[in-house]
N, C-alpha and C. Protein backbone atom coordinates (compact mmCIF):
# COMPACT_ATOMS: atom_id res chain seq x y z
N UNK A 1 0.85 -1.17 0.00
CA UNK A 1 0.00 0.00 0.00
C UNK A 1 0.90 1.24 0.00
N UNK A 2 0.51 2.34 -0.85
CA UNK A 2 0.80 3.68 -0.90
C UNK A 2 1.34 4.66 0.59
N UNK A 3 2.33 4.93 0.76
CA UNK A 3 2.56 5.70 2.14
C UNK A 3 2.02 7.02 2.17
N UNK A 4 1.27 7.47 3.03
CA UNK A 4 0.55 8.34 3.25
C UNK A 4 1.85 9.78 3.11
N UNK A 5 1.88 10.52 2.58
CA UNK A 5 3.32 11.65 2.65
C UNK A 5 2.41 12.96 3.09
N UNK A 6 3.37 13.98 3.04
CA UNK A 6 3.13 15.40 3.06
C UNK A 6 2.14 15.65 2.41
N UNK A 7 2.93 15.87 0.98
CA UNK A 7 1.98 16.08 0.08
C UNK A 7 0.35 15.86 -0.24
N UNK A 8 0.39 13.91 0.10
CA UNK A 8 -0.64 13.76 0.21
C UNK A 8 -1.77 14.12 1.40
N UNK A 9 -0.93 14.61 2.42
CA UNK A 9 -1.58 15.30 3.40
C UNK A 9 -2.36 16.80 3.13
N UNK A 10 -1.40 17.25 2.40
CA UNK A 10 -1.80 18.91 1.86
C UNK A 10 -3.33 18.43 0.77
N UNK A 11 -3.05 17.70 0.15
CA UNK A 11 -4.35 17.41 -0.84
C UNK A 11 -5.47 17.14 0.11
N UNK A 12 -5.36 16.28 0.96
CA UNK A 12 -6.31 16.20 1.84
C UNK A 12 -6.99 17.14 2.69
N UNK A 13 -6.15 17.53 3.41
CA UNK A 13 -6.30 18.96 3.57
C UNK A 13 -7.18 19.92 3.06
N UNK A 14 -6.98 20.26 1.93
CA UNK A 14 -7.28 21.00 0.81
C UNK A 14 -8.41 20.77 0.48
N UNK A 15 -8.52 19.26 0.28
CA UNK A 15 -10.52 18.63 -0.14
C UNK A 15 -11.27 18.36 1.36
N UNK A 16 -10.97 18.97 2.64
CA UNK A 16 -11.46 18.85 3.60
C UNK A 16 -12.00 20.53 4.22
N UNK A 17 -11.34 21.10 3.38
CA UNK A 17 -11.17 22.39 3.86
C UNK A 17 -10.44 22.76 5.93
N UNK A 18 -9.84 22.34 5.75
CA UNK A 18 -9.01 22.34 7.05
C UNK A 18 -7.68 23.13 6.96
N UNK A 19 -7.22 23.70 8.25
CA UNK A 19 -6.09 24.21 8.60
C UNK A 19 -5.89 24.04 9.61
N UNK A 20 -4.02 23.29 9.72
CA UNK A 20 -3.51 22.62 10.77
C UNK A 20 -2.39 23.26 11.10
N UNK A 21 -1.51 23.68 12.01
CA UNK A 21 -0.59 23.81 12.59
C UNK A 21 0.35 22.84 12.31
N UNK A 22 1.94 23.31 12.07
CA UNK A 22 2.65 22.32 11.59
C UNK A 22 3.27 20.91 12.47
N UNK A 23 2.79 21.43 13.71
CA UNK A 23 2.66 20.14 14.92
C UNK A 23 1.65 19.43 14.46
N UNK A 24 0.18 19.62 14.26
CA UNK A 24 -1.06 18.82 14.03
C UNK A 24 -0.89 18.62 13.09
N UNK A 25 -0.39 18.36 11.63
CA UNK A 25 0.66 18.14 10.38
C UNK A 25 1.15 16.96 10.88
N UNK A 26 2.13 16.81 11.36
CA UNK A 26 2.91 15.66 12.08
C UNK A 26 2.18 14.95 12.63
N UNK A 27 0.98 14.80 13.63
CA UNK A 27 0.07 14.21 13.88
C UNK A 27 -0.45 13.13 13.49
N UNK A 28 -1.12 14.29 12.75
CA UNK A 28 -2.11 13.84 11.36
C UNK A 28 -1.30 12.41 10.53
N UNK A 29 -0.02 13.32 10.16
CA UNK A 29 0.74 12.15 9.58
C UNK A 29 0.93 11.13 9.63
N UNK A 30 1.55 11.36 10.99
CA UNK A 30 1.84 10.01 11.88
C UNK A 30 0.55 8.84 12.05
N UNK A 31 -0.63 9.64 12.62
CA UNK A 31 -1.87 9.10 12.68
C UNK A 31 -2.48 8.20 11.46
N UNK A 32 -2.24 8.54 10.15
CA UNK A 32 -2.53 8.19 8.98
C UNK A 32 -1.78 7.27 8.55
N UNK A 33 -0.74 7.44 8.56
CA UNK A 33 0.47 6.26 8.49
C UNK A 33 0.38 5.04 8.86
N UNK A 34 0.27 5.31 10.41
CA UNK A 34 -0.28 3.97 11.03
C UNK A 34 -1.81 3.41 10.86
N UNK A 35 -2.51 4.02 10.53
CA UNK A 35 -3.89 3.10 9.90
C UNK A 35 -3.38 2.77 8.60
N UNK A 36 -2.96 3.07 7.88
CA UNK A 36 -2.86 2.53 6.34
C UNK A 36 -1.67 1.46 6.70
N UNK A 37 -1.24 1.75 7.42
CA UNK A 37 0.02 0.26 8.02
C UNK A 37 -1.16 -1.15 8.32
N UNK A 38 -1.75 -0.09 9.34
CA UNK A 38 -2.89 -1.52 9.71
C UNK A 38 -3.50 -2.36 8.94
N UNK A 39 -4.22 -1.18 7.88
CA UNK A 39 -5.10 -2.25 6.77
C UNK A 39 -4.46 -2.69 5.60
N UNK A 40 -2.91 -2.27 5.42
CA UNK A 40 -2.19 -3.36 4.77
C UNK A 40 -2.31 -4.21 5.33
N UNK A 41 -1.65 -4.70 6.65
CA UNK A 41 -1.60 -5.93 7.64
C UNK A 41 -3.06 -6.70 7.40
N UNK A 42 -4.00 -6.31 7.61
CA UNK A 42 -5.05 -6.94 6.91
C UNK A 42 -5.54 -7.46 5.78
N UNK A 43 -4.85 -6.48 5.14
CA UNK A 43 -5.03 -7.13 3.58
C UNK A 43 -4.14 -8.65 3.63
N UNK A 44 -3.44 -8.79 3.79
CA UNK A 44 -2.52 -10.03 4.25
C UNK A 44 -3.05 -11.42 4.70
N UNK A 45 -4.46 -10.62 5.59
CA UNK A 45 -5.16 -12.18 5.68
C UNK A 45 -5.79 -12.68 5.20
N UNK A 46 -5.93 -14.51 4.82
CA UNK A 46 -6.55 -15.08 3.92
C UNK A 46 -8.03 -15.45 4.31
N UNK A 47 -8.55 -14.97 3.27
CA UNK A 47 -10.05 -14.56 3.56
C UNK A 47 -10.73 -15.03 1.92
N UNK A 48 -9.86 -15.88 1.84
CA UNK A 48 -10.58 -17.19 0.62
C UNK A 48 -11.39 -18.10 1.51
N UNK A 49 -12.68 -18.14 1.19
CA UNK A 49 -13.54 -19.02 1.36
C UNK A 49 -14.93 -18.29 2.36
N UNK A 50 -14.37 -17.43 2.91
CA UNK A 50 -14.97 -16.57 4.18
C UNK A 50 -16.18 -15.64 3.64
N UNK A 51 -17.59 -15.96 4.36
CA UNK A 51 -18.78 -15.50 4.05
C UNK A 51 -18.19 -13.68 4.26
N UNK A 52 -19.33 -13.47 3.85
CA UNK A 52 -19.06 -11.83 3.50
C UNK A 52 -19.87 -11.31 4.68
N UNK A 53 -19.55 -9.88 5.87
CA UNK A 53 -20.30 -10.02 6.71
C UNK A 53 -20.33 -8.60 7.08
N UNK A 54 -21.51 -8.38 6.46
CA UNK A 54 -21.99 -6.86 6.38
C UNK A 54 -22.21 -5.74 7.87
N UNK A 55 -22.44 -6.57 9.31
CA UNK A 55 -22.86 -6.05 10.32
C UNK A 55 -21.38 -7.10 11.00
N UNK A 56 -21.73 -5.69 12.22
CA UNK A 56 -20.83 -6.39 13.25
C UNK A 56 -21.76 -6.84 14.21
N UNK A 57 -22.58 -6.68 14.45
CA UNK A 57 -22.98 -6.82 16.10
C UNK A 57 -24.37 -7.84 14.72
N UNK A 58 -24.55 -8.71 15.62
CA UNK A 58 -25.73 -10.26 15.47
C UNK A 58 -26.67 -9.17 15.30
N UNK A 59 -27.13 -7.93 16.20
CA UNK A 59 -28.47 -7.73 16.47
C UNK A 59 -29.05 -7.44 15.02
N UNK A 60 -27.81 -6.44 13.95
CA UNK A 60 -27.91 -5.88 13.37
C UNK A 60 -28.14 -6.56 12.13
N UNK A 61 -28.58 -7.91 12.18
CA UNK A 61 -28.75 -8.33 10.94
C UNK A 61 -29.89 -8.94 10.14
N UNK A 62 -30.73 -8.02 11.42
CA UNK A 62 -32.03 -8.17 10.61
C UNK A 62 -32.87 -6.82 10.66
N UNK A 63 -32.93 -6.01 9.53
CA UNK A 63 -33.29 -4.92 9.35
C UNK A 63 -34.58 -4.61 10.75
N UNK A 64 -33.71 -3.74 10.89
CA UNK A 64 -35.02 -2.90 12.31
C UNK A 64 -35.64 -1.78 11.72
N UNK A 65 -37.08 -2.05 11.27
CA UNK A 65 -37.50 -0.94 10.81
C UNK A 65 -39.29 -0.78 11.54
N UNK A 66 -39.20 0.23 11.81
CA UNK A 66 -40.74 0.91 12.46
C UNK A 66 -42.01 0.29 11.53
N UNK A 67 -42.96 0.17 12.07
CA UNK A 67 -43.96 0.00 11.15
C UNK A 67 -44.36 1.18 11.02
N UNK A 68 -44.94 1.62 9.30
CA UNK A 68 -45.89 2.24 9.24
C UNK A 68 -46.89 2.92 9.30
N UNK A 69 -47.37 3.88 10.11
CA UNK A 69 -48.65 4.90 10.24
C UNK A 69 -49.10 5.76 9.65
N UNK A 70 -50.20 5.72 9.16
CA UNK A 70 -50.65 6.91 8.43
C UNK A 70 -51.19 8.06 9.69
N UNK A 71 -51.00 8.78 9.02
CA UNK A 71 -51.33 10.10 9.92
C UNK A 71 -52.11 11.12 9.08
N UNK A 72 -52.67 11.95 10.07
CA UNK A 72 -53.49 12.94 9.44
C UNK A 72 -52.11 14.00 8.85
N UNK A 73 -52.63 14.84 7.62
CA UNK A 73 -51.38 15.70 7.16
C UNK A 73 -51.22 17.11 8.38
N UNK A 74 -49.75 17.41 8.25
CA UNK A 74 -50.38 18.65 8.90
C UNK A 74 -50.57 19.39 7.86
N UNK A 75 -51.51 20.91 8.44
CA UNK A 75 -51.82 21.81 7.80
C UNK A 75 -50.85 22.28 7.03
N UNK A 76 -50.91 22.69 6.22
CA UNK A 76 -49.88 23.72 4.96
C UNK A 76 -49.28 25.02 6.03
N UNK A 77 -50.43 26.09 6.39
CA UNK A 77 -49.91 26.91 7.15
C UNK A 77 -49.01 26.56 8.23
N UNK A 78 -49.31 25.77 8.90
CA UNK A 78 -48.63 25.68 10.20
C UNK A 78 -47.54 24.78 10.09
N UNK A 79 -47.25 24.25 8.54
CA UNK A 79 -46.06 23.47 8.28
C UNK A 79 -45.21 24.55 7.79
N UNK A 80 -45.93 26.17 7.37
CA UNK A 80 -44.66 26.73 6.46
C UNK A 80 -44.61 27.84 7.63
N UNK A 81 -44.98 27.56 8.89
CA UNK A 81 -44.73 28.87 9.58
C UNK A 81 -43.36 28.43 10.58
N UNK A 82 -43.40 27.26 10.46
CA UNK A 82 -41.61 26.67 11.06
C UNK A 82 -40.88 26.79 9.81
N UNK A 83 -41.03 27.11 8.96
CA UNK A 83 -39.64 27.30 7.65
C UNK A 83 -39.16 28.75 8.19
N UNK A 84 -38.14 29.09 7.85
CA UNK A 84 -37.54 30.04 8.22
C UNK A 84 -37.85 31.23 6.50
N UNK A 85 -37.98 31.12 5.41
CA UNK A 85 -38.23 31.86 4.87
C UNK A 85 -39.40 31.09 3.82
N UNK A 86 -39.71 31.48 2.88
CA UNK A 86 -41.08 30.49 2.05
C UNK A 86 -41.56 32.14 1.13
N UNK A 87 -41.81 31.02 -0.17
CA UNK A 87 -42.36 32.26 -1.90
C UNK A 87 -43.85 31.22 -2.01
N UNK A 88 -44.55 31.71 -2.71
CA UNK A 88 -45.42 31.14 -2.63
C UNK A 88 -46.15 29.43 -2.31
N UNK A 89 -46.06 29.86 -0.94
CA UNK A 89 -46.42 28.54 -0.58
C UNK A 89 -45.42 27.66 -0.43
N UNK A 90 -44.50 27.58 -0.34
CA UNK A 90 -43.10 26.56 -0.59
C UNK A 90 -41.95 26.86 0.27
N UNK A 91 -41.13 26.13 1.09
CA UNK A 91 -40.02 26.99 1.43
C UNK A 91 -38.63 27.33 0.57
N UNK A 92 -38.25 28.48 1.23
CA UNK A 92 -37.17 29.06 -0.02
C UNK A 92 -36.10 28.68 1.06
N UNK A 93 -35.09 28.21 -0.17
CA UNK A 93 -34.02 27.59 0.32
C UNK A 93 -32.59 28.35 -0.22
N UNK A 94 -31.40 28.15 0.72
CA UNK A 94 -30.12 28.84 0.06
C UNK A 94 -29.67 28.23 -1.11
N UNK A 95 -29.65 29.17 -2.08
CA UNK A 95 -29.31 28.40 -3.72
C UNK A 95 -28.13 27.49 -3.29
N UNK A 96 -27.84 26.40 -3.80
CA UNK A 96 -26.99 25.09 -3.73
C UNK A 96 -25.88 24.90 -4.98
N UNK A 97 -26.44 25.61 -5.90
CA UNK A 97 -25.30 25.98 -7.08
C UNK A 97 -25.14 27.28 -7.50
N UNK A 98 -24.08 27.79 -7.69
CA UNK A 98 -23.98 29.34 -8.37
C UNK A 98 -24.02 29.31 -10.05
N UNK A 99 -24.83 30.45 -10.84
CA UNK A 99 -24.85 30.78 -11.94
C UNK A 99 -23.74 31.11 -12.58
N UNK A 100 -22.97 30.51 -13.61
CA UNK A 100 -21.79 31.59 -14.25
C UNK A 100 -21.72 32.73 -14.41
């Protein structure tokens, strides 16, 4: 496996939007280093033949899901008077993409 470097720290960085101190740099480094050490070491074990096992914990392997209720709707008004702003009838939201 690939060693985690500087560099690749700064990229990370960069697509995280973060700023570190050049102590928490070293850290970080160090910190990263040694997990990607780890799951090499894992990659290592032979895991030919071995069921595939999506949950850790037993409980979790049988979907827990709520049943169903229908409910009365709430009102329109009193659903758009908790929005913080709303255009006709709808709530208005902070644009999510900018125009060229």
């Amino acid at each position: 496996m690939a060693q985690f470097d500087a560099a690749s720290l700064e990229r990370l960085k960069k697509l995280c939007r973060i700023d570190c101190s050049p102590e928490e740099d070293a850290d970080i480094l160090a910190d990263l280093s040694r997990v990607l050490d780890y799951v090499s070491q894992l990659n290592e074990v032979d895991t030919e033949g071995v069921k595939t096992c999506r949950y850790v914990l037993r409980s979790m392997l049988k979907n827990q899901m709520r049943d169903d209720a229908v409910k009365d709707l709430l009102p329109r008004s009193e659903f758009l008077s908790n929005a913080p702003d709303q255009i006709g009838g709808m709530i208005r939201v902070p644009p999510v993409l900018k125009a060229p």
